[in-house]
C-alpha atoms as a PDB file:
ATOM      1  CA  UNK A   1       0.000   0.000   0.000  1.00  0.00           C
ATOM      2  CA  UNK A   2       1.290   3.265  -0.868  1.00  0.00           C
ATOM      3  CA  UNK A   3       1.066   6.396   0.706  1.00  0.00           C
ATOM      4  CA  UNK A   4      -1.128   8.169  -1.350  1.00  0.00           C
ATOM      5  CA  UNK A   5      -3.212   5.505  -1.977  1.00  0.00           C
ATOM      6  CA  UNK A   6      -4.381   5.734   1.505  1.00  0.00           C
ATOM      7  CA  UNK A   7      -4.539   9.499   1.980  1.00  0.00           C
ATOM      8  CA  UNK A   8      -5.910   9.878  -1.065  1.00  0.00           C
ATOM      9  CA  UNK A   9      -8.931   7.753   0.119  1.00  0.00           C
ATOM     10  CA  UNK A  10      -8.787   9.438   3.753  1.00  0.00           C
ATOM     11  CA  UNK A  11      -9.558  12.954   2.097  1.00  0.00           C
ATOM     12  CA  UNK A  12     -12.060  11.355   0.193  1.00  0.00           C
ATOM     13  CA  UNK A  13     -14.173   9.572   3.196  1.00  0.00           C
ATOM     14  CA  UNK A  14     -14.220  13.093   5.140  1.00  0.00           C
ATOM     15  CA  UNK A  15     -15.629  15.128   2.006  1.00  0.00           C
ATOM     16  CA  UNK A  16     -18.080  12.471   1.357  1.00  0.00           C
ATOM     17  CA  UNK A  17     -19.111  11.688   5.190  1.00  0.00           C
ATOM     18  CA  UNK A  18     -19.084  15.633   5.533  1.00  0.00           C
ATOM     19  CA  UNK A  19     -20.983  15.958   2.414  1.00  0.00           C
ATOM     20  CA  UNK A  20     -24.449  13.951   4.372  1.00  0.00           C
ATOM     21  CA  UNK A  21     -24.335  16.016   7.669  1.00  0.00           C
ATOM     22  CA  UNK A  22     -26.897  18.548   6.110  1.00  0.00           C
ATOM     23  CA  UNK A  23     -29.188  15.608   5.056  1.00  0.00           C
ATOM     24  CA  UNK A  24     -28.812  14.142   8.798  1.00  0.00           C
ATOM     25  CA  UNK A  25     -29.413  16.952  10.369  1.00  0.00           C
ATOM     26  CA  UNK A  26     -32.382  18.273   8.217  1.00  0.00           C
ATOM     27  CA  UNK A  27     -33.972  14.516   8.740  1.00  0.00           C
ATOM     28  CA  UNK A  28     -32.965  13.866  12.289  1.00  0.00           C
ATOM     29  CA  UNK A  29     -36.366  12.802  14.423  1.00  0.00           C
ATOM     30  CA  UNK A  30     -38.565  13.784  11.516  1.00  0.00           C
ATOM     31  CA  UNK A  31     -37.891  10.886   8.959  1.00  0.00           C
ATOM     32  CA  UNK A  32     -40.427   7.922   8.821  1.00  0.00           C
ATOM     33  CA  UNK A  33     -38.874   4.462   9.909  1.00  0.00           C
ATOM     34  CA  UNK A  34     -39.348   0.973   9.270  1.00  0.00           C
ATOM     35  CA  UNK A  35     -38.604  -2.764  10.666  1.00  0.00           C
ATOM     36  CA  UNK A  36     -36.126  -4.708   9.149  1.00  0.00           C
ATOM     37  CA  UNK A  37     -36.565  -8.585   9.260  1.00  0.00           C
ATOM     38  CA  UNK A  38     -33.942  -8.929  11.748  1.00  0.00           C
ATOM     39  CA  UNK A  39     -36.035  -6.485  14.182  1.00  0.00           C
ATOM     40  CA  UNK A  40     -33.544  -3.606  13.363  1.00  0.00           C
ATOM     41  CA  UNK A  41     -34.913   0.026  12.673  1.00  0.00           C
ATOM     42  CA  UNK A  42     -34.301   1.803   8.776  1.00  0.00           C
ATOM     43  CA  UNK A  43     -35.309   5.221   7.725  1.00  0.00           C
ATOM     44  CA  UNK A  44     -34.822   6.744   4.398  1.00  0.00           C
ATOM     45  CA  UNK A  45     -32.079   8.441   5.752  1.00  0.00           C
ATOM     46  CA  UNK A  46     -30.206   5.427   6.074  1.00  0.00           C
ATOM     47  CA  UNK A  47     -30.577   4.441   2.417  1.00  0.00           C
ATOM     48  CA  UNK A  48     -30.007   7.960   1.257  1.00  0.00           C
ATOM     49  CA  UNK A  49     -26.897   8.592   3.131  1.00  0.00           C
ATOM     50  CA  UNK A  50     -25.673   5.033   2.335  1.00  0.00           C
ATOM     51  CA  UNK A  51     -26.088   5.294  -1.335  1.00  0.00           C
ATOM     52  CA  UNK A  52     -24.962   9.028  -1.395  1.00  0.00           C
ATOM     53  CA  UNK A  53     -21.453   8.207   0.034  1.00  0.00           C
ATOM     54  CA  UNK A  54     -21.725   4.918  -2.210  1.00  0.00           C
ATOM     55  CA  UNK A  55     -22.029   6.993  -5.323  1.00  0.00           C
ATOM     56  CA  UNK A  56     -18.922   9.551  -4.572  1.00  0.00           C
ATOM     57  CA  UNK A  57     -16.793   6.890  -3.531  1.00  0.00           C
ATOM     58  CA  UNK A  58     -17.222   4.073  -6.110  1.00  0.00           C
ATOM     59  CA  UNK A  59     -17.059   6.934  -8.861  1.00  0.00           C
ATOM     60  CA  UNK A  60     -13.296   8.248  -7.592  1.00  0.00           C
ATOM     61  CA  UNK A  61     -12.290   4.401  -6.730  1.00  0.00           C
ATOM     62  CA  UNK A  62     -14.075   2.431  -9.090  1.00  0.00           C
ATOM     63  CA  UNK A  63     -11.404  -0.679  -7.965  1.00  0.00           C
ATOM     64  CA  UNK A  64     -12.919  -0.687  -4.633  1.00  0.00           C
ATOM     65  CA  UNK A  65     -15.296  -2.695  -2.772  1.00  0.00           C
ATOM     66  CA  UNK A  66     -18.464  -0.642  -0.955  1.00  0.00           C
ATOM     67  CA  UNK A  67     -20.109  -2.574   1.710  1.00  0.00           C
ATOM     68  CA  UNK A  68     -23.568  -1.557   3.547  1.00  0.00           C
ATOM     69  CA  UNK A  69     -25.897  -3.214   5.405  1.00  0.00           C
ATOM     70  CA  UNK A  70     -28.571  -1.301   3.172  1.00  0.00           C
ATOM     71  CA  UNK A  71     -27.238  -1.484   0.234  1.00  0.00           C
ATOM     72  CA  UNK A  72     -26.406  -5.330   0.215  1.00  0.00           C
ATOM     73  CA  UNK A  73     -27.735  -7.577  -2.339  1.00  0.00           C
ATOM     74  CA  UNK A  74     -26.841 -10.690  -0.812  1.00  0.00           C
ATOM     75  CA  UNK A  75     -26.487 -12.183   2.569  1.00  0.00           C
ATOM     76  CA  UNK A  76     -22.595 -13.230   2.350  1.00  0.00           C
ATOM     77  CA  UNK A  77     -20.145 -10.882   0.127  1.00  0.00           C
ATOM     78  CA  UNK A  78     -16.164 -12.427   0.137  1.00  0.00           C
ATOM     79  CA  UNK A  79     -13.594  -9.082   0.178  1.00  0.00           C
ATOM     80  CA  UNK A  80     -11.748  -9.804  -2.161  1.00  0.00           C
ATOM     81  CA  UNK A  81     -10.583  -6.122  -3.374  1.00  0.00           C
ATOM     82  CA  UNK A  82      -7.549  -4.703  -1.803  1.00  0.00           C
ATOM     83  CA  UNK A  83      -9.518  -1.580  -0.173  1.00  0.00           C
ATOM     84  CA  UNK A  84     -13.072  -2.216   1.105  1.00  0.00           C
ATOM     85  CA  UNK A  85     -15.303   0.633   2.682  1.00  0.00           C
ATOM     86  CA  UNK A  86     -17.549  -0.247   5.456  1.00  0.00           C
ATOM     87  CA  UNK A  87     -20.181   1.694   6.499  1.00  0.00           C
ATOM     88  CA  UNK A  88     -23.121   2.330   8.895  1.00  0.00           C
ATOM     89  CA  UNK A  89     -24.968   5.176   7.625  1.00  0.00           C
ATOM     90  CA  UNK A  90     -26.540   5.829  10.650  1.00  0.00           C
ATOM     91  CA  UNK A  91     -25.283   3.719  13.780  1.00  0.00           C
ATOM     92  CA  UNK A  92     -28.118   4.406  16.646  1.00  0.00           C
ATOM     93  CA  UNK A  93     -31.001   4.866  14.127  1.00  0.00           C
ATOM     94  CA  UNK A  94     -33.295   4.148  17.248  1.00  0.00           C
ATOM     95  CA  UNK A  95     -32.165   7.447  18.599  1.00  0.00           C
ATOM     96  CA  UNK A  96     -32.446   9.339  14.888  1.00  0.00           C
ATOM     97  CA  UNK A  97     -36.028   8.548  14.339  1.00  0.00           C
ATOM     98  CA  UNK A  98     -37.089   8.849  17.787  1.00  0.00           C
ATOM     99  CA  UNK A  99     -34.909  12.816  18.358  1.00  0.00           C
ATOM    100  CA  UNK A 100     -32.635  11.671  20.417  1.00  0.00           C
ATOM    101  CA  UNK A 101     -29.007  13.282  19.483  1.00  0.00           C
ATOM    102  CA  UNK A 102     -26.363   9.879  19.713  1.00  0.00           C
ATOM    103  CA  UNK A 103     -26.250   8.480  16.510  1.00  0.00           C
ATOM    104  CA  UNK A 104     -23.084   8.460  14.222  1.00  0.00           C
ATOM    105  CA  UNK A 105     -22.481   8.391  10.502  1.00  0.00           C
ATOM    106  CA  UNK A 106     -19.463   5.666  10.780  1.00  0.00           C
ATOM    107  CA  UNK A 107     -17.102   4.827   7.863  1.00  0.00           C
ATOM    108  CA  UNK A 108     -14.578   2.327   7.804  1.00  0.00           C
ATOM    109  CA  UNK A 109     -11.742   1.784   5.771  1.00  0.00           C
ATOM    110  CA  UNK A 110     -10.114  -1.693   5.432  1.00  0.00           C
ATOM    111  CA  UNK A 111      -6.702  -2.423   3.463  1.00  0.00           C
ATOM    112  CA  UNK A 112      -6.390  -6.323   2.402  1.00  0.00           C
ATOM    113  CA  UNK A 113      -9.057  -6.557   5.113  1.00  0.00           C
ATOM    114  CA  UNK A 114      -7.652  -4.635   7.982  1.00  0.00           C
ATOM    115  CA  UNK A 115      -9.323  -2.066   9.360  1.00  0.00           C
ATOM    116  CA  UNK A 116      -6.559   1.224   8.602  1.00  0.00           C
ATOM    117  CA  UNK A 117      -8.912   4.404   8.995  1.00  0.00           C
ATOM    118  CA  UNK A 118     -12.086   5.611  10.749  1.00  0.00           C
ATOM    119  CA  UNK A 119     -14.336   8.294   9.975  1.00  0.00           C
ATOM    120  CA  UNK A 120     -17.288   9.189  12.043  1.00  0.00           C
ATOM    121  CA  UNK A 121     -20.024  11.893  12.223  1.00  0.00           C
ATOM    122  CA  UNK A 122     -21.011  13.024  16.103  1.00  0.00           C
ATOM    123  CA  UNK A 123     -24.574  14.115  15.315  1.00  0.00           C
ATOM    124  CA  UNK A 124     -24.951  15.403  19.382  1.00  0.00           C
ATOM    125  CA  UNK A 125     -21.581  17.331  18.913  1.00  0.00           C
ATOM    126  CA  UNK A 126     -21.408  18.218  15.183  1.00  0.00           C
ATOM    127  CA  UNK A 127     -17.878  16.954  15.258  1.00  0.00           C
ATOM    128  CA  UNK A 128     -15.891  14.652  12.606  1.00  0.00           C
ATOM    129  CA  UNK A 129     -13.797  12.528  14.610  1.00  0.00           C
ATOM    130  CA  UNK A 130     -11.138  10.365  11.941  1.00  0.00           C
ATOM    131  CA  UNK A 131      -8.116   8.703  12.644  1.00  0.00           C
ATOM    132  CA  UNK A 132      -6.154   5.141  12.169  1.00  0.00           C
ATOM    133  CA  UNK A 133      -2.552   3.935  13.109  1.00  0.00           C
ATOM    134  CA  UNK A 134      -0.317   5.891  12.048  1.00  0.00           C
ATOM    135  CA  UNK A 135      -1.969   9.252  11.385  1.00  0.00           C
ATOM    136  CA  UNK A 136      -3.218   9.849  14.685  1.00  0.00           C
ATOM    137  CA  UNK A 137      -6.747  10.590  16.401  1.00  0.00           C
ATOM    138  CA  UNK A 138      -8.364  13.513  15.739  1.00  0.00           C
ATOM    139  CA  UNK A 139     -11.706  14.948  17.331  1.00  0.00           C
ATOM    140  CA  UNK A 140     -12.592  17.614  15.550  1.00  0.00           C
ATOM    141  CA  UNK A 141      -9.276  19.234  15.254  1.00  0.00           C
ATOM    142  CA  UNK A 142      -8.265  18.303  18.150  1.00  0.00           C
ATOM    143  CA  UNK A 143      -5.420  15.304  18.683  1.00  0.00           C
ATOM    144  CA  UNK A 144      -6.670  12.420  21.417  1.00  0.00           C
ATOM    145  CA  UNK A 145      -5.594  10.209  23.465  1.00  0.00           C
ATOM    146  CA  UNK A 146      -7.592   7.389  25.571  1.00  0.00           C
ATOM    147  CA  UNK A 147      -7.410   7.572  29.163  1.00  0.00           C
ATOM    148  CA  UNK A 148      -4.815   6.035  31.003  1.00  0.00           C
ATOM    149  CA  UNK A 149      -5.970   6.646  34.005  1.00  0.00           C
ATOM    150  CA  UNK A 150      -5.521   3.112  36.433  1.00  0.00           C
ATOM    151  CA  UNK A 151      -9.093   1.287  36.203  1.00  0.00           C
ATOM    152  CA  UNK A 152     -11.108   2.607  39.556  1.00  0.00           C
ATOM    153  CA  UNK A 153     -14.644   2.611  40.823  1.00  0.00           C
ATOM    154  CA  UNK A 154     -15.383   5.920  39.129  1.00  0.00           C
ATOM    155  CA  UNK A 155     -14.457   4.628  35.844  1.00  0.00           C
ATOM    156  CA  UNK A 156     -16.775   5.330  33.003  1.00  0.00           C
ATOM    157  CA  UNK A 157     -17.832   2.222  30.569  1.00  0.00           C
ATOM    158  CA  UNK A 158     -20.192   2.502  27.936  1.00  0.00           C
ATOM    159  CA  UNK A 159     -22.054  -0.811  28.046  1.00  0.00           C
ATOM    160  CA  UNK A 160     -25.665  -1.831  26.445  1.00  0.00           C
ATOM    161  CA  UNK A 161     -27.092  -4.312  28.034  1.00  0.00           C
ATOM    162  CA  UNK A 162     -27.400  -7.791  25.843  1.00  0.00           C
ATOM    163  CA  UNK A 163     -29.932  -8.917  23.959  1.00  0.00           C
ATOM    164  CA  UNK A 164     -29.069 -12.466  25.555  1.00  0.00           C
ATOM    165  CA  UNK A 165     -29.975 -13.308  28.913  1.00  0.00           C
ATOM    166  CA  UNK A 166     -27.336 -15.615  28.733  1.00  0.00           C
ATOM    167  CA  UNK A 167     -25.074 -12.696  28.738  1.00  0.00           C
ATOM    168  CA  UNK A 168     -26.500 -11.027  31.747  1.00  0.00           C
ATOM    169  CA  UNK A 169     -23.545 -12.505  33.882  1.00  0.00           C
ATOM    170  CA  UNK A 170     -20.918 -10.894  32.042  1.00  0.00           C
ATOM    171  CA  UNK A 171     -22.689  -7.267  32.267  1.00  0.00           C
ATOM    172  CA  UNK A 172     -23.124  -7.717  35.825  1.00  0.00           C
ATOM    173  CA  UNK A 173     -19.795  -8.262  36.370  1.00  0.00           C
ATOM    174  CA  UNK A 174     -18.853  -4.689  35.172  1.00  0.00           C
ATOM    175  CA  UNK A 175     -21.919  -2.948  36.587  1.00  0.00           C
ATOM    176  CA  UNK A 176     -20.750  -4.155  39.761  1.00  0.00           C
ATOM    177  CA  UNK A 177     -16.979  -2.751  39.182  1.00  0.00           C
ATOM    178  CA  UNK A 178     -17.572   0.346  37.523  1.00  0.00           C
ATOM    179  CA  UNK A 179     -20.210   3.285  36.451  1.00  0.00           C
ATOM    180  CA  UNK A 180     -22.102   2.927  32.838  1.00  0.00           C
ATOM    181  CA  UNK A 181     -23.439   4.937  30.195  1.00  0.00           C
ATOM    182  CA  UNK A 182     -25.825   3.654  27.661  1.00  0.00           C
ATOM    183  CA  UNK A 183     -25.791   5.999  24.509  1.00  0.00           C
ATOM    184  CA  UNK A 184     -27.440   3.667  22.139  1.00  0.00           C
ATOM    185  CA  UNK A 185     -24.647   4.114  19.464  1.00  0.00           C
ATOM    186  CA  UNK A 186     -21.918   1.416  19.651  1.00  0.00           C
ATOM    187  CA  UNK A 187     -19.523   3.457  16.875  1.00  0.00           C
ATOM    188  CA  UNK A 188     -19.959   6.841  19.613  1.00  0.00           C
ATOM    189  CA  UNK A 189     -19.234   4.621  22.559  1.00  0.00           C
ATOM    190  CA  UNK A 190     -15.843   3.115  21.384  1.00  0.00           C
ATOM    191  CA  UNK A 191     -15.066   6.546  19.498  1.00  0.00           C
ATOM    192  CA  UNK A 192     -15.979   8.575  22.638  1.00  0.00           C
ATOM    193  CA  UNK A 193     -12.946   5.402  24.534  1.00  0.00           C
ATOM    194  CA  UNK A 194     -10.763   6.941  21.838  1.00  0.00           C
ATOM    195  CA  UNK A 195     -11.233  10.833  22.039  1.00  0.00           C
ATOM    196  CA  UNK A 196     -10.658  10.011  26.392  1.00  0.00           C
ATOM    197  CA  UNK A 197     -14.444  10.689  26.943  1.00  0.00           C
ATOM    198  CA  UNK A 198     -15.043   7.220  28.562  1.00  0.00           C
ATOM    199  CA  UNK A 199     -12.856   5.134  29.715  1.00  0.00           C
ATOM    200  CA  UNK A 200     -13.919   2.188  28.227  1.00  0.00           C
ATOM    201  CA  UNK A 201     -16.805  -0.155  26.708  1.00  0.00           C
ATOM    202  CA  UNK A 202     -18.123  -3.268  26.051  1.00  0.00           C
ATOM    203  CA  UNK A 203     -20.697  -4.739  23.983  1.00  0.00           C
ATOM    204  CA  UNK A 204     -22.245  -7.913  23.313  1.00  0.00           C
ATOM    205  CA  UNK A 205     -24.517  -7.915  20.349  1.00  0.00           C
ATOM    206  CA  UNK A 206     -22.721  -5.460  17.847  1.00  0.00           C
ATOM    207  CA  UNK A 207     -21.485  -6.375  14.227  1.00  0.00           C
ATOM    208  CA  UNK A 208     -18.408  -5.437  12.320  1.00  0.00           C
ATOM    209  CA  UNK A 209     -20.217  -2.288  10.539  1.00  0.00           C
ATOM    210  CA  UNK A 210     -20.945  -0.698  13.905  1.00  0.00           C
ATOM    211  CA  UNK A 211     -17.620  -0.511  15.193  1.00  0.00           C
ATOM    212  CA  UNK A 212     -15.580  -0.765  11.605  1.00  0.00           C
ATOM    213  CA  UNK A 213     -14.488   2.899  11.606  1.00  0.00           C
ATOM    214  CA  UNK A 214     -13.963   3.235  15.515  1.00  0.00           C
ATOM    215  CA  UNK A 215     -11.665   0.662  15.803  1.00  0.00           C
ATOM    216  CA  UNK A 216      -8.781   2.149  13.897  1.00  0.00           C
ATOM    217  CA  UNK A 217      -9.978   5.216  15.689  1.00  0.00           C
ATOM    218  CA  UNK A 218      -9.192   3.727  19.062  1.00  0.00           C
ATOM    219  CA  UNK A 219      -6.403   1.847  18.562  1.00  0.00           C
ATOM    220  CA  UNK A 220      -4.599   4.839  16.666  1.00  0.00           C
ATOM    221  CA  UNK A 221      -5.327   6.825  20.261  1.00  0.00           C
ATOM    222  CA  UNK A 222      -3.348   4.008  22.110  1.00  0.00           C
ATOM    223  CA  UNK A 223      -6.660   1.618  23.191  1.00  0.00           C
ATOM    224  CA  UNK A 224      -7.225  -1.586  22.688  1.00  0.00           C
ATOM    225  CA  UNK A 225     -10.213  -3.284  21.425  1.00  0.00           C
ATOM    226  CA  UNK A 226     -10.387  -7.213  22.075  1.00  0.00           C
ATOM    227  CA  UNK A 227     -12.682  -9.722  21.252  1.00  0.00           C
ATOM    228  CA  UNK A 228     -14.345 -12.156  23.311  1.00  0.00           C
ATOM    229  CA  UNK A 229     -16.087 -14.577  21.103  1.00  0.00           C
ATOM    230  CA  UNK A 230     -15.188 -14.501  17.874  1.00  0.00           C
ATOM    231  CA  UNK A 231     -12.632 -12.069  16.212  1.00  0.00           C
ATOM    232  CA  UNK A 232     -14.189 -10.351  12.992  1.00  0.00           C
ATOM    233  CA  UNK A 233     -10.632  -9.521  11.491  1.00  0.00           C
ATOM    234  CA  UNK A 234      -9.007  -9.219   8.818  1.00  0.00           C
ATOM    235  CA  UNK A 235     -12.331  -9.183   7.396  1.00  0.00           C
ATOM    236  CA  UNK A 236     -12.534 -11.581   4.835  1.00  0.00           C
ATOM    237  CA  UNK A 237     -16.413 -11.405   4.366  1.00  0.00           C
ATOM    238  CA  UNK A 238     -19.365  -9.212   4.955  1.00  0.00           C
ATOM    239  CA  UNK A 239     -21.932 -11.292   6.395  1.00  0.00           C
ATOM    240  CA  UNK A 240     -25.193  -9.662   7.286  1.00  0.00           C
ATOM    241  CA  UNK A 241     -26.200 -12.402   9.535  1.00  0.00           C
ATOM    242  CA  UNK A 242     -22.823 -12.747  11.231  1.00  0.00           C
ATOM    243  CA  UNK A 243     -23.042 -13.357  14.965  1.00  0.00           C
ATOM    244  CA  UNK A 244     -22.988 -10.838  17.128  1.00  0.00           C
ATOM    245  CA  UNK A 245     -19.384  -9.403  18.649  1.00  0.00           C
ATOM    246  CA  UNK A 246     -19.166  -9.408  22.374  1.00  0.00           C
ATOM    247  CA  UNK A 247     -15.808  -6.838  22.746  1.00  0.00           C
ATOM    248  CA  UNK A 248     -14.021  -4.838  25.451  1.00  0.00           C
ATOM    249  CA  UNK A 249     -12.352  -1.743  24.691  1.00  0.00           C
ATOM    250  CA  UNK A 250     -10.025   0.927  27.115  1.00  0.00           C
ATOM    251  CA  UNK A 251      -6.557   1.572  27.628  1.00  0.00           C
ATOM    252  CA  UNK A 252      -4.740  -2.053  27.559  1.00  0.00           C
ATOM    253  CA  UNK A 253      -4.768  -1.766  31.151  1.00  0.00           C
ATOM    254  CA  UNK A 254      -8.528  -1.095  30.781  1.00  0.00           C
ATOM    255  CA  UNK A 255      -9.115  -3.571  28.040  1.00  0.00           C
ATOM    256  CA  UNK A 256      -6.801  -6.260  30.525  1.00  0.00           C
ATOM    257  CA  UNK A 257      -9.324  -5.238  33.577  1.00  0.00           C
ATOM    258  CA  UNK A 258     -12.911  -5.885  31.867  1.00  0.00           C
ATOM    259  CA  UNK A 259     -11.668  -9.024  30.037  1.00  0.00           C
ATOM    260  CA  UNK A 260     -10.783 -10.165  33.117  1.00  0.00           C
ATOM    261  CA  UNK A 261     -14.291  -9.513  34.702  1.00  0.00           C
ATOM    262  CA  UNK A 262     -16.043 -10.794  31.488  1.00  0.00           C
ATOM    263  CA  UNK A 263     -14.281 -13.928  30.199  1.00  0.00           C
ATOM    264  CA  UNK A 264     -15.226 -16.001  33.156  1.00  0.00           C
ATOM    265  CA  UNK A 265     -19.096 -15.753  32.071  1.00  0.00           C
ATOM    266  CA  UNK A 266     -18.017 -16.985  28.796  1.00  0.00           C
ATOM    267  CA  UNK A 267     -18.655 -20.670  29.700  1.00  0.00           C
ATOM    268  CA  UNK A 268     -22.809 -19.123  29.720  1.00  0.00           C
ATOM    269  CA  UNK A 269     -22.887 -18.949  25.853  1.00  0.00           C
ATOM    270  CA  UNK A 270     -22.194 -22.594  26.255  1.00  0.00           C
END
């Protein structure tokens, strides 16, 4: 991978995730919504947006692969090409149809299926955060770092609790240990580990798309994201009914401190 093969495509994700804040904002709690088979939430937003950023992309890298959750055709799609876009046009589309201000326009950008650059969309902040290994974490304009403050009673996770029950053992275990925020936007919960506005999270339900363009994010600001279950990368396939992700995220000292609560619930999924 060359140089300006990459920032070429950087400067091209920020003008064309920039280019859909208008049509966010100008939408946001007003746009009619829908039910997915899969129980998820879809505006017209979401398609919009999706195929909007689809468009300007595929017409300046016509090589690449583009992959959406609403704009797939099939269930299973190998990545193959050498850069592949993932995106989540809206992540928390719960909270955009309903008003509520923490939802995310997240896109990810994978080289031979690593994930090498994040760019995200704050809707509550009107911020851009971007970033990946190598060029740094940047909130706005501002450089960050994730907090490396020792893990403490006062430390702030963002968690949502899981849609299995099974799973209720491992959320305990950090509810007990630390305080919680639930945003309702997995891409602005790691992002906001990476820009040192939480000190960590965890998740147990999310897919690769959600947390695609925060990952570089966070790891570029020094964190760590780790996987419990099953580990998504390099991604080698785009798999709408993939199972869900059950992560933890923080400084590695962080990261070490909630794997360490979570993996001994593990044997529940069982």
């Amino acid at each position: 991978m060359s140089a300006p093969d990459l920032t070429s495509r950087i400067a091209a994700a920020r003008r064309a995730v920039l280019g859909q804040t208008e049509l966010m904002h100008r939408e946001f709690g007003r746009v009619e919504s829908k039910w997915k088979h899969d129980g998820t939430r879809v505006t017209a937003a979401d398609l919009a947006i999706s195929e909007n950023i689809a468009r300007e992309l595929q017409a300046q890298f016509p090589e690449d692969q583009f992959l959406s959750e609403e704009l797939a055709t099939t269930t299973v799609i190998p990545v193959t090409a050498e850069f592949a876009w993932v995106l989540d046009p809206i992540d928390g589309t719960n909270n955009f149809a309903l008003g509520i201000p923490a939802c995310a326009i997240s896109l990810g950008l994978c080289h031979r299926g690593e994930l090498v650059y994040g760019t995200i969309y704050d809707l509550s902040r009107r911020v851009l955060m971007h970033g990946g290994p190598g060029y740094g974490a940047w909130d706005g304009e501002r450089a960050v770092r994730v907090l490396t403050t020792p893990p403490h009673k006062e430390s702030i996770i963002g968690l949502h609790s899981p849609h299995n029950k099974a799973l209720l053992p491992m959320a305990s275990a950090v509810l007990a240990h630390f305080k919680i925020r639930g945003l309702g936007s997995a891409t602005l919960h790691l992002a906001y580990v990476a820009a040192g506005l939480l000190d960590g999270s965890v998740d147990f339900n999310v897919k690769i798309w959600d947390l695609a363009a925060a990952i570089p994010l966070c790891r570029a600001a020094g964190g760590e994201v780790s996987f419990l279950n099953a580990n998504p990368l390099p991604l080698r396939q785009f798999d709408l009914k993939m199972p869900g992700l059950i992560y933890a995220a923080g400084s590695p000292a962080m990261c070490a401190r909630l794997r360490e609560l979570m993996e001994p619930q593990l044997p529940a999924l069982g």
